[in-house]
Protein backbone atom coordinates (compact mmCIF):
# COMPACT_ATOMS: atom_id res chain seq x y z
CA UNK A 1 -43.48 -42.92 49.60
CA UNK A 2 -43.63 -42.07 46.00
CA UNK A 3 -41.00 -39.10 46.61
CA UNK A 4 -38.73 -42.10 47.75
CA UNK A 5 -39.13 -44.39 45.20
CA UNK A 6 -38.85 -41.29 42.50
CA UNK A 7 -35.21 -40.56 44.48
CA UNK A 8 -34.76 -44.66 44.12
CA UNK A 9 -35.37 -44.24 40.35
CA UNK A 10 -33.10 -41.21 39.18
CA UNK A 11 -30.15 -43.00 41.57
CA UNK A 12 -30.83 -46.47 39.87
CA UNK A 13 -30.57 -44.50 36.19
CA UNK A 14 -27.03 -42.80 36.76
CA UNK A 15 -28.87 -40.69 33.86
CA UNK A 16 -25.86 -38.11 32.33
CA UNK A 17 -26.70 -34.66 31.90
CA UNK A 18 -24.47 -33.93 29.16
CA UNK A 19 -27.21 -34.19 26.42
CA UNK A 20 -29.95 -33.01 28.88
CA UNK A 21 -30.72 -30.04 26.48
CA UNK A 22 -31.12 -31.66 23.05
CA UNK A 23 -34.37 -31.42 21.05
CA UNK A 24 -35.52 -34.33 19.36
CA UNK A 25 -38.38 -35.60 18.02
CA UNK A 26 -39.77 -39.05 19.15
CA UNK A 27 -41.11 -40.95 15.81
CA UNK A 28 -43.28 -43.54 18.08
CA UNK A 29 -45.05 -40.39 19.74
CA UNK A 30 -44.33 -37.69 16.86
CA UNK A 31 -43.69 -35.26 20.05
CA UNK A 32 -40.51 -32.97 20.66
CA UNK A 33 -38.66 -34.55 23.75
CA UNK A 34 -35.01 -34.36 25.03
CA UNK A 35 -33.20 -37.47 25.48
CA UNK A 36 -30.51 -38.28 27.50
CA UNK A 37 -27.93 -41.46 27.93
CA UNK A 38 -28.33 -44.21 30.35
CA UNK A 39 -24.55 -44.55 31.52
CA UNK A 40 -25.59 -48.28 33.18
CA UNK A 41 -26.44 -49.73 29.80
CA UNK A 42 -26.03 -47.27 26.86
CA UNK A 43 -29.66 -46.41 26.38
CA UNK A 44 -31.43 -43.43 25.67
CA UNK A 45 -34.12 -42.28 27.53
CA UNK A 46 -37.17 -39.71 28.02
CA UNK A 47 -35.89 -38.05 31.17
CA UNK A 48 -39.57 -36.40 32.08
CA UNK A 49 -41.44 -39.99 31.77
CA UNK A 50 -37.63 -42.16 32.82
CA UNK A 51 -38.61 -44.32 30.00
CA UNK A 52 -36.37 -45.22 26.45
CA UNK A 53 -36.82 -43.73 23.31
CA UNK A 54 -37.02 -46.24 20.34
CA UNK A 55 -36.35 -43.94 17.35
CA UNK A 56 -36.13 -40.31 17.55
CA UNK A 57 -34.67 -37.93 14.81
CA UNK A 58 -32.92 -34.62 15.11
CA UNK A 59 -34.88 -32.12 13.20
CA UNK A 60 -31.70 -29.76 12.54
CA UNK A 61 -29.48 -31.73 10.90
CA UNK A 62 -32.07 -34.90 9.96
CA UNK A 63 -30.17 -37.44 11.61
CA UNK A 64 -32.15 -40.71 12.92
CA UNK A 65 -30.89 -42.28 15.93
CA UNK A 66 -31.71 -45.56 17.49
CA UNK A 67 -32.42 -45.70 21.02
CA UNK A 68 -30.87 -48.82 22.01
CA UNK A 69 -27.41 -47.22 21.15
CA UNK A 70 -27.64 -43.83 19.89
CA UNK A 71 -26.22 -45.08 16.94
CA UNK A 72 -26.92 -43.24 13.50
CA UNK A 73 -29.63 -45.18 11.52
CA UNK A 74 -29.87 -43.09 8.24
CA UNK A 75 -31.77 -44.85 5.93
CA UNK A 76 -32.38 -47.92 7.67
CA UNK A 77 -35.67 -47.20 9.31
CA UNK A 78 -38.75 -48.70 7.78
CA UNK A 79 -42.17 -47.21 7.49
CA UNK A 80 -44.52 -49.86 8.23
CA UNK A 81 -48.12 -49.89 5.86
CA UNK A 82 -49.45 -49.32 9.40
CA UNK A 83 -48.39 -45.75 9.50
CA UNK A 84 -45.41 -46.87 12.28
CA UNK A 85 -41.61 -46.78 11.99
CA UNK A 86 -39.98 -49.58 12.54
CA UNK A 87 -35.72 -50.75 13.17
CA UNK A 88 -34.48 -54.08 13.77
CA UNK A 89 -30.76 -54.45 15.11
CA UNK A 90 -31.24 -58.09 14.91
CA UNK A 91 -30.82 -59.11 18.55
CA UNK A 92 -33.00 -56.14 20.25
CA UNK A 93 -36.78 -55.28 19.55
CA UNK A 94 -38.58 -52.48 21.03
CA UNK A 95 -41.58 -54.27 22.87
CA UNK A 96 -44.31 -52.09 24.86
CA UNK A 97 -42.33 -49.44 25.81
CA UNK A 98 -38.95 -51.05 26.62
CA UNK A 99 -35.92 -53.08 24.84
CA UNK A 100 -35.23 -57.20 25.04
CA UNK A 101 -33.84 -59.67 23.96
CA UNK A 102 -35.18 -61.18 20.77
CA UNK A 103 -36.51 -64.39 21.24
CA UNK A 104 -37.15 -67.19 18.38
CA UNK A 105 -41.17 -67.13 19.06
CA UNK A 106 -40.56 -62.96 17.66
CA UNK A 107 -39.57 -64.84 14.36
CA UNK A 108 -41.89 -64.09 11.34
CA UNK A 109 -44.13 -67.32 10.64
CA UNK A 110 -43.17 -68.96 13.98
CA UNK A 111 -45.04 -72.30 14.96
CA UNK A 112 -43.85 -74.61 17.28
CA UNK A 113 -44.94 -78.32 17.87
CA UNK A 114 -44.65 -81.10 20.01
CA UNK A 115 -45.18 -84.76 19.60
CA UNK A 116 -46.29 -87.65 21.12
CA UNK A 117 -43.02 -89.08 20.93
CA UNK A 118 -41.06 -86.54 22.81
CA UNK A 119 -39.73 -84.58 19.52
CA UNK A 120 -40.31 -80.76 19.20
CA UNK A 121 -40.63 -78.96 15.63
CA UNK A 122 -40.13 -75.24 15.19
CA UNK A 123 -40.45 -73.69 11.92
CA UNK A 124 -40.72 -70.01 11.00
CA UNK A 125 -40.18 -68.14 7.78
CA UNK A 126 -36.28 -68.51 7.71
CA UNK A 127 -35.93 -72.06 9.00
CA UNK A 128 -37.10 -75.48 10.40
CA UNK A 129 -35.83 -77.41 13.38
CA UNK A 130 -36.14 -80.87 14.89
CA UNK A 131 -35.29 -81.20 18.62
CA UNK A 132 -35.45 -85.19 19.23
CA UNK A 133 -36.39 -86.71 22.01
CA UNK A 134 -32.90 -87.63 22.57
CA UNK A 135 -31.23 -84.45 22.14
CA UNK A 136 -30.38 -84.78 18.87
CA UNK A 137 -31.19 -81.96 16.25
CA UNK A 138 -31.69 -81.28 13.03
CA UNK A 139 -31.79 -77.67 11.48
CA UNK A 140 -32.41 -76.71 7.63
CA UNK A 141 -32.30 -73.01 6.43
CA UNK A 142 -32.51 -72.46 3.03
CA UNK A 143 -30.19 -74.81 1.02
CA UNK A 144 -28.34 -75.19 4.73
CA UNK A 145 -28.71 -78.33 6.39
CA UNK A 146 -27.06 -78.98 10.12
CA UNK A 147 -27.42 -82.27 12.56
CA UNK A 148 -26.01 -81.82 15.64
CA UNK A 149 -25.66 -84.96 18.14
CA UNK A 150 -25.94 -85.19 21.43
CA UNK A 151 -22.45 -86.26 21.87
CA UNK A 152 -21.34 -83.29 20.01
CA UNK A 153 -20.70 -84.62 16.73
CA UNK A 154 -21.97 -82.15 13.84
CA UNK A 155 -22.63 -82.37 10.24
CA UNK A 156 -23.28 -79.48 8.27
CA UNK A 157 -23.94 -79.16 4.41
CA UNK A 158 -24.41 -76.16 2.47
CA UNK A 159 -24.06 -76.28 -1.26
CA UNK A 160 -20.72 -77.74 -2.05
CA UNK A 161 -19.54 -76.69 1.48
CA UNK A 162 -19.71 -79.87 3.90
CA UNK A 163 -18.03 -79.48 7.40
CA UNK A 164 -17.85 -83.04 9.68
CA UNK A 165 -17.02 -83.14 13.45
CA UNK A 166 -17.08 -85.85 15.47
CA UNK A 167 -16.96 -86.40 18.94
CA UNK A 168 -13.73 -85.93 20.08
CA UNK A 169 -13.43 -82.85 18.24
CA UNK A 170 -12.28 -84.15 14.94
CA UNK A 171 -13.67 -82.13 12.18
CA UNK A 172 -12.99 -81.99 8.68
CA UNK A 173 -14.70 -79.41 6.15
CA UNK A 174 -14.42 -77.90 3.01
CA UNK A 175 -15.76 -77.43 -0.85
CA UNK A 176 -14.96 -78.21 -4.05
CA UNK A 177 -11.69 -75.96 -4.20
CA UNK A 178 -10.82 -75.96 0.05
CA UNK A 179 -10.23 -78.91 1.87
CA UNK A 180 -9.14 -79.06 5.39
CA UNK A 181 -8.88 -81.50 7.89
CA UNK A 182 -7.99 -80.96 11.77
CA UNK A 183 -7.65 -83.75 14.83
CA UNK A 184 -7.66 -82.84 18.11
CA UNK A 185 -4.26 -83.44 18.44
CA UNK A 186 -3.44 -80.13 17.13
CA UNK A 187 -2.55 -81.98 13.22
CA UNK A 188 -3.74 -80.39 10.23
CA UNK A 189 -4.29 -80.64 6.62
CA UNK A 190 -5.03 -78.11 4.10
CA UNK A 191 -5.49 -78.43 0.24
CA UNK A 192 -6.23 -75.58 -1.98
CA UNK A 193 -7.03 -76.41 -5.66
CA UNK A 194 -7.13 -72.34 -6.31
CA UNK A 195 -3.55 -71.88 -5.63
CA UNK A 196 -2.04 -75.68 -6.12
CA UNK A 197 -1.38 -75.52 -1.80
CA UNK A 198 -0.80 -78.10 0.41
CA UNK A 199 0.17 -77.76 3.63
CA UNK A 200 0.24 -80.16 7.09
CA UNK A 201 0.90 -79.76 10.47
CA UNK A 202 1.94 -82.60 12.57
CA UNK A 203 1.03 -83.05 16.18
CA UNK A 204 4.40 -81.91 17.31
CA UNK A 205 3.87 -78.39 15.27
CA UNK A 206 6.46 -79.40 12.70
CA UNK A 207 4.99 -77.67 9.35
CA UNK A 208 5.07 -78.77 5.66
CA UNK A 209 4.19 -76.25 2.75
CA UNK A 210 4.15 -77.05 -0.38
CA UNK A 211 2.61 -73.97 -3.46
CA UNK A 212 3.48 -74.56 -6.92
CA UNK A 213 6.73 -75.41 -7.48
CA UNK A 214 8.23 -74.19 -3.83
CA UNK A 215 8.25 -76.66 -0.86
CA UNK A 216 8.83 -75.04 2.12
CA UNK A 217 9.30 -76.93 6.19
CA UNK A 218 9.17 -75.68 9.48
CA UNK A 219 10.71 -77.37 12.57
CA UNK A 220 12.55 -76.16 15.64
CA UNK A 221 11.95 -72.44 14.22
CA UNK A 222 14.29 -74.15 11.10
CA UNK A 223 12.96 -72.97 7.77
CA UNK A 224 13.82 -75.17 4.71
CA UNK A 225 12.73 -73.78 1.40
CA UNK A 226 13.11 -75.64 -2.03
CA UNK A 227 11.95 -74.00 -5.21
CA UNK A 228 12.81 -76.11 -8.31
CA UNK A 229 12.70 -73.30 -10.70
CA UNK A 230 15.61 -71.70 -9.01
C-alpha cells in the first residue's frame, strides 16, 4: 500500500529532472538539499521529502531564490528578530510547510467584529471596513476612503482625487488638474488644466479635441483640424 500511494505521489508531481542535481541550501532548515520544479504549478520542491522549499540560496554564486517561483529574491529577504528568514510576495505565504493563498485574517493587527445589528467591522494595521447589514460597505485606508452600494454605485475619495459611479455605470472622477466624465452610453468628457485639453466623445463615437489653440474633430474617419496660429 504505501509503495502505491508513493507511485501515486511522484505521478501526481510531474516533478522535472532537469535541475535534479543542484545544491542548495534550504534557509528554513539551514541543510544542503537539491530542489527541483513542479511542472503542474511552478513550485519548487525537496524531491527526497516531495515537499516545497520556501527560500533556499545557492551557495556558489549567492543567489536567493523563492520557492513559490524560483524567482531571484536578492535583497528582499528579511531576517526576522526571531532568528528566521522571512519573504512576502504579497498574495502567497509559506504556512506549515506548504504555500496559500493569503487571506485578510494573515493581515498584521487583524480583528474582526460583529454586531447586534447585522454589521461586520474588520480592521487591521492598513485599513478598516464596514460590511452593513444590507450589503453596503464602507472601506478607509489611510487618507483613502471608498463606499460601495449594493446596487453598485461607488464613491471613492482620496486626497483631491474623487471618482463617482452610479448605478448604471455612470462614473465621473478626477482631481484638481484631471477631470473626466463617462456614461454608459459610450460619451465622454475629459478636461486637463495641465495642458489646456478638452476633449468629448459623443455616443455615436464622433470626437471633439480641443489643446491650446488647435481644435481638432473626428467623424466618419474625417479629421478636421483648426489651429488659429496658422
Amino acid at each position: 500500500m504505501k509503495n502505491k500511494l508513493f507511485a501515486l505521489l511522484i505521478a501526481a508531481f510531474s516533478l522535472s529532472a532537469t535541475n535534479a542535481d543542484a545544491q542548495y541550501i534550504d534557509l528554513t532548515t539551514g541543510k544542503e538539499i537539491n530542489v527541483i520544479k513542479h511542472e503542474g504549478n511552478g513550485m519548487m520542491f525537496n524531491p527526497l521529502t516531495q515537499r516545497p522549499v520556501f527560500i533556499y540560496v545557492n551557495p556558489t554564486t549567492k543567489d536567493t531564490f523563492y520557492g513559490r517561483t524560483g524567482a531571484i529574491i536578492n535583497g528582499r529577504v528579511i531576517h526576522t528578530p526571531e532568528g528566521k528568514f522571512s519573504f512576502d510576495d504579497g498574495n502567497y505565504m509559506f504556512d506549515n510547510g506548504e504555500f496559500r493563498l493569503r487571506r485578510e485574517s494573515d493581515s498584521s493587527g487583524y480583528k474582526i467584529k460583529r454586531q447586534s445589528d447585522g454589521d461586520t467591522k474588520v480592521k487591521t494595521d492598513a485599513y478598516k471596513r464596514k460590511i452593513e447589514a444590507d450589503g453596503d460597505v464602507k472601506m478607509k485606508e489611510g487618507d483613502t476612503k471608498v463606499k460601495e452600494y449594493k446596487d453598485g454605485e461607488l464613491k471613492v475619495k482620496d486626497g483631491d482625487y474623487r471618482k463617482k459611479k452610479d448605478g448604471e455605470g455612470n462614473y465621473r472622477e478626477g482631481d484638481d488638474s484631471l477631470k473626466i466624465k463617462a456614461n454608459k452610453d459610450g460619451s465622454l468628457k475629459i478636461k486637463d488644466k495641465r495642458n489646456d485639453y478638452k476633449g468629448k466623445v459623443d455616443e455615436n463615437g464622433k470626437l471633439k479635441e480641443k489643446e491650446k489653440a488647435i481644435k481638432r474633430k473626428v467623424k466618419d474617419d474625417k479629421v478636421k483640424v483648426k489651429n488659429k496660429k496658422s
